[in-house]
N, C-alpha and C. Protein backbone atom coordinates (compact mmCIF):
# COMPACT_ATOMS: atom_id res chain seq x y z
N UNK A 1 92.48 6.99 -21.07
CA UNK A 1 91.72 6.92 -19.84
C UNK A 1 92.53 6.19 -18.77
N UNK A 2 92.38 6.58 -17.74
CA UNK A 2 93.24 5.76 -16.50
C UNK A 2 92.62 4.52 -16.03
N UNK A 3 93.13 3.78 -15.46
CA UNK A 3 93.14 2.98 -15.01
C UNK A 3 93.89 2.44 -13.97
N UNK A 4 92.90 2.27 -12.58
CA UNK A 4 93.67 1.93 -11.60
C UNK A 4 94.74 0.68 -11.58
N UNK A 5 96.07 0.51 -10.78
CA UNK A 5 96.63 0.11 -10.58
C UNK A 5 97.11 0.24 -9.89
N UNK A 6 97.04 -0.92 -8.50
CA UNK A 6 97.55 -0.71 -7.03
C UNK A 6 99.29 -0.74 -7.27
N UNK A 7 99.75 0.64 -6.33
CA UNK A 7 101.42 0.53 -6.73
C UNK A 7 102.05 -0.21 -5.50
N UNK A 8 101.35 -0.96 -4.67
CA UNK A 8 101.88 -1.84 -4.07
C UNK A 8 102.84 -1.13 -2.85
N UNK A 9 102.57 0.41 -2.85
CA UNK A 9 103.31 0.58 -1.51
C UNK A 9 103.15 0.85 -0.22
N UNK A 10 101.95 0.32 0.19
CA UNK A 10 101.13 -0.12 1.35
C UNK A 10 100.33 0.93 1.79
N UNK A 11 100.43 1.92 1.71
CA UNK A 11 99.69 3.02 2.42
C UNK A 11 98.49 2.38 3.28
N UNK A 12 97.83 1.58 2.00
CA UNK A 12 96.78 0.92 3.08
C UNK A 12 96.97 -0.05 3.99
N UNK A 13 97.65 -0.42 3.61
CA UNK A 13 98.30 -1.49 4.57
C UNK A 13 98.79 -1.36 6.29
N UNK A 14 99.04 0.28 6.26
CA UNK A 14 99.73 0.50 6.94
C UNK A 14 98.79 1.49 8.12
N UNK A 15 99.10 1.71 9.64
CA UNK A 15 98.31 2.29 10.24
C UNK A 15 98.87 3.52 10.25
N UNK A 16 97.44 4.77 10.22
CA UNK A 16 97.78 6.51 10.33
C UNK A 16 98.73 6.68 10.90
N UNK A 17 99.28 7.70 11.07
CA UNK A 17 100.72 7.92 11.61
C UNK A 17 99.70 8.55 12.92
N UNK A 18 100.28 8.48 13.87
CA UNK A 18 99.98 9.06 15.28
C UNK A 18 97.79 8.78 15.62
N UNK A 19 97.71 7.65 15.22
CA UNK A 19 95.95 7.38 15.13
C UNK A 19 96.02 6.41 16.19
N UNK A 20 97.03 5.71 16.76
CA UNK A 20 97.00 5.23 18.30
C UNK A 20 96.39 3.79 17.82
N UNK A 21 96.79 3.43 16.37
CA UNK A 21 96.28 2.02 16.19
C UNK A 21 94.50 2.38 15.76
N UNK A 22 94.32 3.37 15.26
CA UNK A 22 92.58 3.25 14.81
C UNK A 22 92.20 3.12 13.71
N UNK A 23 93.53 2.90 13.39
CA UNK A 23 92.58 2.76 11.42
C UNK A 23 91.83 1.81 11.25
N UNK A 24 90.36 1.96 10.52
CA UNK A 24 89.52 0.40 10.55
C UNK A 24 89.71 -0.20 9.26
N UNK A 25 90.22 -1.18 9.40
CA UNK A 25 89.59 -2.19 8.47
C UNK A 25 88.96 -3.17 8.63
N UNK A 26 87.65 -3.10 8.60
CA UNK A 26 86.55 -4.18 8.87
C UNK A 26 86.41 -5.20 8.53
N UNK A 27 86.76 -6.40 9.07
CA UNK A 27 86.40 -7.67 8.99
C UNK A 27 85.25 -8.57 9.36
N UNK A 28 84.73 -9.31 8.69
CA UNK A 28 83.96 -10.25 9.07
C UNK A 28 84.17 -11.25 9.68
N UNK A 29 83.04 -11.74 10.74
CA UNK A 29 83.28 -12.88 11.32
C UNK A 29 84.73 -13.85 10.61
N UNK A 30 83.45 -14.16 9.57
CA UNK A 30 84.14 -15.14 8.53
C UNK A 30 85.52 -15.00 7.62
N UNK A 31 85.04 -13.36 7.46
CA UNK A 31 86.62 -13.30 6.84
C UNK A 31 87.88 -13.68 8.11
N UNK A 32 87.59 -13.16 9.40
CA UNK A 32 88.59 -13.60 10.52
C UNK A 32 88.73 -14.68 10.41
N UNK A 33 87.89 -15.79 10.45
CA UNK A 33 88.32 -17.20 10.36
C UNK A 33 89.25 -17.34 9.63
N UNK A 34 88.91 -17.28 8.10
CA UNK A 34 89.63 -17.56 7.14
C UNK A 34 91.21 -17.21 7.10
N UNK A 35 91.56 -15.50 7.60
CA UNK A 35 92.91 -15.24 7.83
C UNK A 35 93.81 -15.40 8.79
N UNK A 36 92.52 -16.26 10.39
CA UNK A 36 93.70 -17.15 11.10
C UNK A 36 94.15 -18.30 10.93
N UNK A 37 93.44 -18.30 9.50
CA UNK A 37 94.15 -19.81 9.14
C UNK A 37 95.34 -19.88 7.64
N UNK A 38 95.03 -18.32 7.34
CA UNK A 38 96.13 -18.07 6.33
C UNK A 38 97.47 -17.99 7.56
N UNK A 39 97.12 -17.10 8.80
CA UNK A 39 98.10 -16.53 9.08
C UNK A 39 98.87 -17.51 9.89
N UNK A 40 97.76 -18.98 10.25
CA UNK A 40 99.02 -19.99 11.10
C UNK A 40 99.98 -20.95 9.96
N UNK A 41 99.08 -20.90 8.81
CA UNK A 41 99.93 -21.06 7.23
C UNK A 41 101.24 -20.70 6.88
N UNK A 42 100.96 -19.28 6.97
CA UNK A 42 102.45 -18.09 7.22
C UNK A 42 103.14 -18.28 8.13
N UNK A 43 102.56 -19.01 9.65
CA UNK A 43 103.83 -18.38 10.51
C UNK A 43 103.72 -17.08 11.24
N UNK A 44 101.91 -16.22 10.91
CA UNK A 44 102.39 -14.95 10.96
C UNK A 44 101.58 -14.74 12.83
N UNK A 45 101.72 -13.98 13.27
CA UNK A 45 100.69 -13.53 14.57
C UNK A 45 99.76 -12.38 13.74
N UNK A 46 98.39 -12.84 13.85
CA UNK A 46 97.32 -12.12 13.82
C UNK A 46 96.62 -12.33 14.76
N UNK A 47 95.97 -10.83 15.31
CA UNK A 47 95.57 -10.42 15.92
C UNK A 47 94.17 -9.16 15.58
N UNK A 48 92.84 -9.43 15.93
CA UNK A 48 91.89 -8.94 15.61
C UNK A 48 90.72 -8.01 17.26
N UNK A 49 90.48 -7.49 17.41
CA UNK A 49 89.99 -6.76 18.12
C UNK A 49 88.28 -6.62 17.63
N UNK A 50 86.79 -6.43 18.27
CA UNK A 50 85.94 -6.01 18.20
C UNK A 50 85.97 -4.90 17.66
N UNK A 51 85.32 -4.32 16.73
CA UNK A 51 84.94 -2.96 16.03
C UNK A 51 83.57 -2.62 16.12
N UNK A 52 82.43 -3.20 15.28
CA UNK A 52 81.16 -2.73 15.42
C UNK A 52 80.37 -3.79 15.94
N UNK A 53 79.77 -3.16 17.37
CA UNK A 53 79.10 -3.81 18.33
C UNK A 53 78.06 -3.38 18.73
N UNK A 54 77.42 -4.37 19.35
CA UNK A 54 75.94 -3.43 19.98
C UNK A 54 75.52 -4.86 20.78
N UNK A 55 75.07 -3.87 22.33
CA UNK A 55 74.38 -5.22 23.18
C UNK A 55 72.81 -5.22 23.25
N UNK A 56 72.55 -6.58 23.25
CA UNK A 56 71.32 -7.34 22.68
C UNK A 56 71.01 -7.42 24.30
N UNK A 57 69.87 -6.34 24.99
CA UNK A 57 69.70 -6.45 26.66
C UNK A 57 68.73 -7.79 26.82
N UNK A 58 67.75 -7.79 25.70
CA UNK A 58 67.10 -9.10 25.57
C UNK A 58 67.24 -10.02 25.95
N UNK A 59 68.63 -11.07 25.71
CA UNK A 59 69.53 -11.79 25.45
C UNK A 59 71.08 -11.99 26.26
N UNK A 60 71.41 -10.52 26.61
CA UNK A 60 72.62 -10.33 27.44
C UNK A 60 73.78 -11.05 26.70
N UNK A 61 73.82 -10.62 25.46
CA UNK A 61 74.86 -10.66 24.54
C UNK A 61 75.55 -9.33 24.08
N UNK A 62 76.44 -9.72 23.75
CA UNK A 62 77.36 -8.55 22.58
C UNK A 62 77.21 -9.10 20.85
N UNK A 63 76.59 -8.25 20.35
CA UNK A 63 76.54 -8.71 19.12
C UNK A 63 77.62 -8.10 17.84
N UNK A 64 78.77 -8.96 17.72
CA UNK A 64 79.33 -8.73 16.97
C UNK A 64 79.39 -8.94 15.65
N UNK A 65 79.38 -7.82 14.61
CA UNK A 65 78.99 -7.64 13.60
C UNK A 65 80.40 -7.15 12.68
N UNK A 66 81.25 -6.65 13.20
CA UNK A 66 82.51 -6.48 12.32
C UNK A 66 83.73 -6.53 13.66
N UNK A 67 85.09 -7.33 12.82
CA UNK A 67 86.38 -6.93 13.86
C UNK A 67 87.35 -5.71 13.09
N UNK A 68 87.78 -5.38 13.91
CA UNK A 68 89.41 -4.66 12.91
C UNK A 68 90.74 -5.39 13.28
N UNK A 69 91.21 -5.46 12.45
CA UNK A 69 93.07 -5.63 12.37
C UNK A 69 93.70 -4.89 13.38
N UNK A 70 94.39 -5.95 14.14
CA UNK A 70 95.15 -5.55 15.10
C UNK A 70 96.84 -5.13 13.93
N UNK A 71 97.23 -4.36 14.17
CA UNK A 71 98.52 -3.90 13.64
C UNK A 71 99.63 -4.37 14.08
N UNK A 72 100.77 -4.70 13.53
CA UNK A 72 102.15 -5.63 14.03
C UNK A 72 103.01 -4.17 14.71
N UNK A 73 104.02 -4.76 15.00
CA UNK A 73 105.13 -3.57 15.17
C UNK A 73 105.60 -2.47 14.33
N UNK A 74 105.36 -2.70 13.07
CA UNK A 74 105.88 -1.95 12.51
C UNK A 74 104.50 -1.28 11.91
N UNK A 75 103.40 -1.24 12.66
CA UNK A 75 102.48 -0.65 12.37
C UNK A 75 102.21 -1.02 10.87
N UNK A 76 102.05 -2.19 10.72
CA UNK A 76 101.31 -2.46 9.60
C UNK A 76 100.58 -3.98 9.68
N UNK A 77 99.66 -4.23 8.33
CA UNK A 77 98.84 -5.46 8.34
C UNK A 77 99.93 -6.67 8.85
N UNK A 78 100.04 -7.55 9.31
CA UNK A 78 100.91 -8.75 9.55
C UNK A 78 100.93 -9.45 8.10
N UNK A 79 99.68 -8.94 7.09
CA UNK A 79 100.24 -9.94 5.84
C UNK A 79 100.94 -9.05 4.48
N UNK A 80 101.29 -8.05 4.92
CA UNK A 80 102.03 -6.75 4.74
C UNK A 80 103.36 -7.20 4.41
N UNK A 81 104.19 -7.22 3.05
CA UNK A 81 105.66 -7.02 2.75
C UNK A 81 105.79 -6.14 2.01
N UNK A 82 107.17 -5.51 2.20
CA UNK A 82 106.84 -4.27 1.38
C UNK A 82 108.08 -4.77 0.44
N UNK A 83 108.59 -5.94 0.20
CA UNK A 83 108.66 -6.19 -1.02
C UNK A 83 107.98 -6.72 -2.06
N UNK A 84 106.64 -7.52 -1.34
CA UNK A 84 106.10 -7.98 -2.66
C UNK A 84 104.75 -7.11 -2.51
N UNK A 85 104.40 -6.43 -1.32
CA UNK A 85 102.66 -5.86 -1.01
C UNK A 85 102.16 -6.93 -0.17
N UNK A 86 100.50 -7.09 -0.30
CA UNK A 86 99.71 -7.98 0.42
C UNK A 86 100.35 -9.68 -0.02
N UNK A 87 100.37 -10.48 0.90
CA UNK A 87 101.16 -11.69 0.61
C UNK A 87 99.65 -12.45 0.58
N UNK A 88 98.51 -12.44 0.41
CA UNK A 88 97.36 -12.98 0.77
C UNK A 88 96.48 -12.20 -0.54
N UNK A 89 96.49 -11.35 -1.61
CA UNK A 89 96.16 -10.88 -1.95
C UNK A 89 94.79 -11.47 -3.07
N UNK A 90 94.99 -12.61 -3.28
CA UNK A 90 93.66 -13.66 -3.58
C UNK A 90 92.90 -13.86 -2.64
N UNK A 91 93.06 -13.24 -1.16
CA UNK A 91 92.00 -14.05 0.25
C UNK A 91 91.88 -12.48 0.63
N UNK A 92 92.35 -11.47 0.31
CA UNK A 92 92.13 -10.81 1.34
C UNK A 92 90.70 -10.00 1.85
N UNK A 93 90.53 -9.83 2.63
CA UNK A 93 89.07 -8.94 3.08
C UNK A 93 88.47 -8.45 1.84
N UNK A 94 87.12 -8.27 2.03
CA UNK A 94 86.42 -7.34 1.65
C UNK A 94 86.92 -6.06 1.10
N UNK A 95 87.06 -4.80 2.53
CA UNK A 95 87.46 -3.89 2.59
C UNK A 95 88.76 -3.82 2.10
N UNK A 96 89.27 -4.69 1.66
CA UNK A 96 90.58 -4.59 1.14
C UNK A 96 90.87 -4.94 -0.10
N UNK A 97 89.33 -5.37 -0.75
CA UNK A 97 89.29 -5.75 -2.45
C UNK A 97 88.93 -4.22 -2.96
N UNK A 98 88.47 -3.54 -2.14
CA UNK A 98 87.71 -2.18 -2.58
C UNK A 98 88.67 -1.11 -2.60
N UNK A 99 89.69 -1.40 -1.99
CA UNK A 99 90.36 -0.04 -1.58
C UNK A 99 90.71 0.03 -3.25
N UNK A 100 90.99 1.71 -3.22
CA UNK A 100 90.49 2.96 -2.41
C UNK A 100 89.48 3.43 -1.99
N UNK A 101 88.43 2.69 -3.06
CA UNK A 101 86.52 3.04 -2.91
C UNK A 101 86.01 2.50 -1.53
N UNK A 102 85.26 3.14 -1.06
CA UNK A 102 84.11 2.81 -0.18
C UNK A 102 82.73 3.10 -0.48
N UNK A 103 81.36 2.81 -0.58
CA UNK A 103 80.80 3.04 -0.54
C UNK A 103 79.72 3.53 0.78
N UNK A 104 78.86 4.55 0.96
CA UNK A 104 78.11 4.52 1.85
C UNK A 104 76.85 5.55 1.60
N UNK A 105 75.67 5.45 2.49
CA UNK A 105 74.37 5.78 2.01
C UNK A 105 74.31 7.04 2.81
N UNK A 106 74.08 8.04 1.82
CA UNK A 106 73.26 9.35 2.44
C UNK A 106 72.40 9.28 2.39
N UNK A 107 71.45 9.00 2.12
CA UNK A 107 69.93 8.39 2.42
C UNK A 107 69.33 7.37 2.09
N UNK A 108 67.83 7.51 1.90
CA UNK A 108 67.57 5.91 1.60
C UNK A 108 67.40 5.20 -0.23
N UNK A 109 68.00 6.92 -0.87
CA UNK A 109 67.63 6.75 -2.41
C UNK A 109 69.37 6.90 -2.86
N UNK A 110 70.11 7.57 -2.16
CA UNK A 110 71.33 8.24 -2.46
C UNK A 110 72.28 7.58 -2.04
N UNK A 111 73.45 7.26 -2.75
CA UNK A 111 75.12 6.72 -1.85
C UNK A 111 75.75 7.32 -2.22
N UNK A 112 77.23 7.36 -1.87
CA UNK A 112 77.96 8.62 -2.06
C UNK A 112 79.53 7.18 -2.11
N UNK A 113 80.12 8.01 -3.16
CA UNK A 113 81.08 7.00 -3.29
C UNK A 113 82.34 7.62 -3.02
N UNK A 114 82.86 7.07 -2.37
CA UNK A 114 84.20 7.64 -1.07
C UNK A 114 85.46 7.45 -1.88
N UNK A 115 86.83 8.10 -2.24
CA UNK A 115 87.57 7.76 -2.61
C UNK A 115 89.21 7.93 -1.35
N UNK A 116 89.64 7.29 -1.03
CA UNK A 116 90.89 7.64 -0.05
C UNK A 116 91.80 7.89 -0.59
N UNK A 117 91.82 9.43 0.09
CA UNK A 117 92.49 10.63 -0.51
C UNK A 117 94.30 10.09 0.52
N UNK A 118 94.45 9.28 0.71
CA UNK A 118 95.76 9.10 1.09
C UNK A 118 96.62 7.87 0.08
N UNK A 119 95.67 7.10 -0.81
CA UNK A 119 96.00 6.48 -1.71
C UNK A 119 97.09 7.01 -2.67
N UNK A 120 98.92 6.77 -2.60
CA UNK A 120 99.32 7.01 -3.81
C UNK A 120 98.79 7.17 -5.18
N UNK A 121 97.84 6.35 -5.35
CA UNK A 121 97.88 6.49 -6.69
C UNK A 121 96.77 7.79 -6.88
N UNK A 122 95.82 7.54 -6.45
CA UNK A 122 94.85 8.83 -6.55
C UNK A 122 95.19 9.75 -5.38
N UNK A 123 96.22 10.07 -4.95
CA UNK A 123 97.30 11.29 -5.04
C UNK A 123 98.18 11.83 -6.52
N UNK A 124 98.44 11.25 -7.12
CA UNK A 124 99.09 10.90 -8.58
C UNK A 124 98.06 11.52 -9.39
N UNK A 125 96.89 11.06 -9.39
CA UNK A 125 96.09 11.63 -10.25
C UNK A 125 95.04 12.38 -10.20
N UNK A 126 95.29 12.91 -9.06
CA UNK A 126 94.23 13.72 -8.24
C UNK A 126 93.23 14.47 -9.45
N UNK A 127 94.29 15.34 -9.96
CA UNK A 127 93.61 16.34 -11.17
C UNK A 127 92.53 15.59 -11.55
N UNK A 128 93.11 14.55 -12.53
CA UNK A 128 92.43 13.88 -13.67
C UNK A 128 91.07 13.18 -12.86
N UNK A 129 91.09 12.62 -11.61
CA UNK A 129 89.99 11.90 -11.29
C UNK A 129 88.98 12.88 -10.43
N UNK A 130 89.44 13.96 -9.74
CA UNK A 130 88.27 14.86 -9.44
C UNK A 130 87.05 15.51 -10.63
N UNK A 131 88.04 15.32 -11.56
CA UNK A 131 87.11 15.63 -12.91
C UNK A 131 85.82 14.54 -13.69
N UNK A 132 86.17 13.67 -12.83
CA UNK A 132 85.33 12.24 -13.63
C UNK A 132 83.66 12.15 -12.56
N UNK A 133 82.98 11.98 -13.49
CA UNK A 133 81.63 11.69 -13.03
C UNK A 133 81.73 10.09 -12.10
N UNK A 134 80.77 9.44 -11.71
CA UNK A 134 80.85 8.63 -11.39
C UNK A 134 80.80 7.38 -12.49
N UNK A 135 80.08 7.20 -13.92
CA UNK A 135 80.29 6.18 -14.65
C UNK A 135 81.93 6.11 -15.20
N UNK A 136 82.60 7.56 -14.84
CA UNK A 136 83.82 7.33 -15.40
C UNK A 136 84.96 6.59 -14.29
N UNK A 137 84.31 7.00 -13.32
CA UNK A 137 85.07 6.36 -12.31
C UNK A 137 85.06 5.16 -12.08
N UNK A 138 83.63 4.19 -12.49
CA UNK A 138 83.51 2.71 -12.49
C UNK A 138 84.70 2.29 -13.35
N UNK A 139 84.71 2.85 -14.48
CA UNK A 139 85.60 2.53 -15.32
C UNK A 139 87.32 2.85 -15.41
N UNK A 140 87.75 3.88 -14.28
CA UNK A 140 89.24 4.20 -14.09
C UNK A 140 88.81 2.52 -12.68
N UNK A 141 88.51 2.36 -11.74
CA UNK A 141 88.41 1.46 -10.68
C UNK A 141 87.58 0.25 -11.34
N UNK A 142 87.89 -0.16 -12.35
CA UNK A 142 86.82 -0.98 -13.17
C UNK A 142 86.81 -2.82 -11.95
N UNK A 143 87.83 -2.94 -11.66
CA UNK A 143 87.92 -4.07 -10.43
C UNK A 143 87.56 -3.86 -9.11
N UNK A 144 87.51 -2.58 -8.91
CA UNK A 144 87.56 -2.37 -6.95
C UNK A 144 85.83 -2.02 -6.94
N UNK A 145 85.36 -1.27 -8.25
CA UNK A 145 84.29 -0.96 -7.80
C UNK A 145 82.88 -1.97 -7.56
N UNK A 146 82.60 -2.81 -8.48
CA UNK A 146 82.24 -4.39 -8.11
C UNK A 146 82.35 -4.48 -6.66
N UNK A 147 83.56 -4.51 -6.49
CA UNK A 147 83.93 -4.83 -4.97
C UNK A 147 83.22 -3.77 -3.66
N UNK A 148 83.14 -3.15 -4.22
CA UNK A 148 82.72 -1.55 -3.29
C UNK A 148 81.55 -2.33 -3.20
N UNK A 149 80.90 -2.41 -4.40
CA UNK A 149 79.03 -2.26 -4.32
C UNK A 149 78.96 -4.08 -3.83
N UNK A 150 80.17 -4.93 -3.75
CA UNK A 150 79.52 -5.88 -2.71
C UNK A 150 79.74 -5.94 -1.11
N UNK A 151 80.63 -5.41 -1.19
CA UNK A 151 81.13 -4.63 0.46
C UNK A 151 79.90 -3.94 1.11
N UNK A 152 79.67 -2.48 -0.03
CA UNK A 152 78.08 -2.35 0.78
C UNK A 152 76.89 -3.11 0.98
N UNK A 153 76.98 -3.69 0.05
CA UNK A 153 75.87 -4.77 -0.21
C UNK A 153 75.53 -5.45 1.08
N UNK A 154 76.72 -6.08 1.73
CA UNK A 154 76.84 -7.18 2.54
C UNK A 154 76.94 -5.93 3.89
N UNK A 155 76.88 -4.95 3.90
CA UNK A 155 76.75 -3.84 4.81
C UNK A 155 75.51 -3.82 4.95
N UNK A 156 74.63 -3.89 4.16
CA UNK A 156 73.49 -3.19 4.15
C UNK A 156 72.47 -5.07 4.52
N UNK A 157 72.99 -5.80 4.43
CA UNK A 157 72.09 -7.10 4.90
C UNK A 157 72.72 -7.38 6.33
N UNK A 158 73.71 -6.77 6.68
CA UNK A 158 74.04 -6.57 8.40
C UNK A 158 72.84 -5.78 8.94
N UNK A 159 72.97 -4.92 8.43
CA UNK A 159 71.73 -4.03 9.01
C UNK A 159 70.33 -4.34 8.77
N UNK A 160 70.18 -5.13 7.86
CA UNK A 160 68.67 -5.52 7.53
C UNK A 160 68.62 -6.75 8.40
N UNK A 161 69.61 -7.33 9.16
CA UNK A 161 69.61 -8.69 9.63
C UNK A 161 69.18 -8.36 11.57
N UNK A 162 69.92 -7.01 11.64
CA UNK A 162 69.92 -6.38 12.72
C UNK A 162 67.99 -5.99 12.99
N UNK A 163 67.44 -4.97 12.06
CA UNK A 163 65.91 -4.96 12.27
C UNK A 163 65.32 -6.19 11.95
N UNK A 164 65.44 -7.12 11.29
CA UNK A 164 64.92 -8.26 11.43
C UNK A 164 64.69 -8.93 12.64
N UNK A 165 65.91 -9.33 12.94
CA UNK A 165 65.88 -9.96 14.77
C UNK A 165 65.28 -8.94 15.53
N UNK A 166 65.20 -7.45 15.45
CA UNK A 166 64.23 -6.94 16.58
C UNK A 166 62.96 -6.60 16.08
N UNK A 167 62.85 -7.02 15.14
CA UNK A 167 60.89 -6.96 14.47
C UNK A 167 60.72 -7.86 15.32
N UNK A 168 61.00 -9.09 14.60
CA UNK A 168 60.91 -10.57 15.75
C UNK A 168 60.98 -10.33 17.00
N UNK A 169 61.77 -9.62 17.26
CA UNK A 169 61.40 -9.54 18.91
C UNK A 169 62.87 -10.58 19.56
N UNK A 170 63.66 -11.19 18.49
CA UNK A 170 64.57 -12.13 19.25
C UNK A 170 65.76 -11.10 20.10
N UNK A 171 65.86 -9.76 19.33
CA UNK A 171 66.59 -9.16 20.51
C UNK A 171 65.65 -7.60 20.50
N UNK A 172 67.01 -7.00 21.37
CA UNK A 172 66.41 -5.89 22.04
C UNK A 172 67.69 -5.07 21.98
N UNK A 173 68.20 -4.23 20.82
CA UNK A 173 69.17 -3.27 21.18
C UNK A 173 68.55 -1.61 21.74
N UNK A 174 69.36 -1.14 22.75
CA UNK A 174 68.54 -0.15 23.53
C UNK A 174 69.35 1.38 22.39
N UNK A 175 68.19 2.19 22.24
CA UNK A 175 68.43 3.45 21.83
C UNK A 175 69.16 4.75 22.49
N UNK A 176 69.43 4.36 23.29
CA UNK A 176 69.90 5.29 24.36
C UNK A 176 70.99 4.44 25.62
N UNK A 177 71.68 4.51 25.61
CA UNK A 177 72.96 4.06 26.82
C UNK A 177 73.85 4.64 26.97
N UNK A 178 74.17 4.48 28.07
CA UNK A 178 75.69 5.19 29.30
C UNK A 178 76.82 4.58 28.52
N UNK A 179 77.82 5.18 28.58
CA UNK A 179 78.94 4.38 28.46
C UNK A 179 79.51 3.63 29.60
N UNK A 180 78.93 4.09 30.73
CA UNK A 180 79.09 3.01 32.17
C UNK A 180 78.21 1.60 32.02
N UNK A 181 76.95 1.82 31.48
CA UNK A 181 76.32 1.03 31.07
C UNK A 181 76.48 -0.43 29.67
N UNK A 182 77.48 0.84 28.72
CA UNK A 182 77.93 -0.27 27.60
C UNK A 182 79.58 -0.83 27.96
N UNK A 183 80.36 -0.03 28.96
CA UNK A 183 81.54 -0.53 28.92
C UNK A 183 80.83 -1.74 29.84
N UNK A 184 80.04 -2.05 30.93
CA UNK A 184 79.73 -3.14 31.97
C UNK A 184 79.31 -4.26 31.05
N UNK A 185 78.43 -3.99 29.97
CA UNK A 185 78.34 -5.13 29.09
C UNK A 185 79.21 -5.92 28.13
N UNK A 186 80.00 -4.82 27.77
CA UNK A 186 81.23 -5.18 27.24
C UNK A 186 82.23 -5.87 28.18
N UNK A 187 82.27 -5.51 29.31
CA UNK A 187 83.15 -6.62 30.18
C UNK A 187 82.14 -8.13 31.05
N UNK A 188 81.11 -8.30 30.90
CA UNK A 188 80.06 -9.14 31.38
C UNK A 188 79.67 -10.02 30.57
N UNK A 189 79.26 -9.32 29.08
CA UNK A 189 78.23 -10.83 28.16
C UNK A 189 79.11 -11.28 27.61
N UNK A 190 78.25 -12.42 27.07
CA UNK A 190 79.35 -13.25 26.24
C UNK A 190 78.89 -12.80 24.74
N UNK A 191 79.59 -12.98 23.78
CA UNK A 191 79.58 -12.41 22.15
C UNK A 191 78.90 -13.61 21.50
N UNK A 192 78.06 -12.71 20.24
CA UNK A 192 77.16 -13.65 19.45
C UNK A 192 78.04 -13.00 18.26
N UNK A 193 78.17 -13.34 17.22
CA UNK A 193 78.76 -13.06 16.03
C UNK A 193 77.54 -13.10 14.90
N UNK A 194 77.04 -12.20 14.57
CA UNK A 194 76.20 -11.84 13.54
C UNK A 194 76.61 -12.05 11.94
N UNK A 195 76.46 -12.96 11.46
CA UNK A 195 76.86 -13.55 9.77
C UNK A 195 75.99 -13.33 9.17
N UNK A 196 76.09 -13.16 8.14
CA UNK A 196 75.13 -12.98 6.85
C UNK A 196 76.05 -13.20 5.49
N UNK A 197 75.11 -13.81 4.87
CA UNK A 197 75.99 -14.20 2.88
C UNK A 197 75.80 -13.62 2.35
């Protein structure tokens, strides 16, 4: 039976070829903290950008809920060597304990478990793992997948944290907006950072 084993030659690490810098890897508030303080450790420049946002008109905030990785020059993570792999690989993200898996919900009974089809290794074994059910697959990803189902996990109490505050009534995200309307807020409010454990 297989068994994953990251071959350490960055693919993920690294941004799409011609994607203009869009590959996401989602960070948390908290995980950002934590890796600008690996990265003034290193020596390294990190750099993080807003990813998933939404303005609170209530309030006249930006509520930030995930960043992405800004990419170095050589279009890859800044904690990226491609002689040894991730140099942070005990700290790193979430989304980056999971890779290749992602998890996400097709409905409210169903998830669908994502595998990235640009991954060396499951390029390598394409055959053998299109053939596997999903209990077999816990078990070829027996480490990442744990990780998947806490990645969503902590996905899915973002979003429960999100209808919470507007049951309450403490904000007000609008169902319908301009992009004249969301780029003006995006250059106007100030950012709330949305955490959850």
């Amino acid at each position: 039976m297989l068994i994953y084993k990251c071959m350490k030659c960055g693919t993920c690490c690294y941004d799409l070829p011609k994607s203009d810098g869009i590959k996401r890897i989602p960070l948390y508030p908290e995980e950002v903290k934590k890796m600008i303080k690996l990265a003034r450790i290193k020596n390294l420049k990190f750099q993080v950008i807003e990813d998933l946002v939404f303005p609170d008109i209530l309030n006249k905030k930006i509520l930030v809920l995930t960043y992405k990785i800004l990419f170095n020059q050589s279009h890859s993570c800044p904690f990226y060597e491609k002689t040894t792999g991730c140099t942070i690989h005990d700290s790193k993200p979430f989304a980056c304990q999971a890779y290749p898996l992602s998890l996400k919900n097709i409905d409210a009974f169903k998830f669908e478990l994502s595998i990235d089809p640009l991954c060396n290794y499951v390029i390598k074994n394409y055959q053998t793992l299109s053939k596997l059910n999903l209990d077999e697959l816990k078990t070829v990803f027996l480490g990442e997948y744990p990780k998947a189902e806490l990645f969503f996990q902590k996905n899915k109490r973002l979003q429960m944290e999100i209808r919470a505050l507007e049951y309450k009534k403490e904000i007000l995200i609008p169902r319908e907006i301009t992009l004249k309307e969301f780029d003006h807020y995006l250059n106007k409010w100030e950012r709330k950072e949305i955490i959850v454990e």
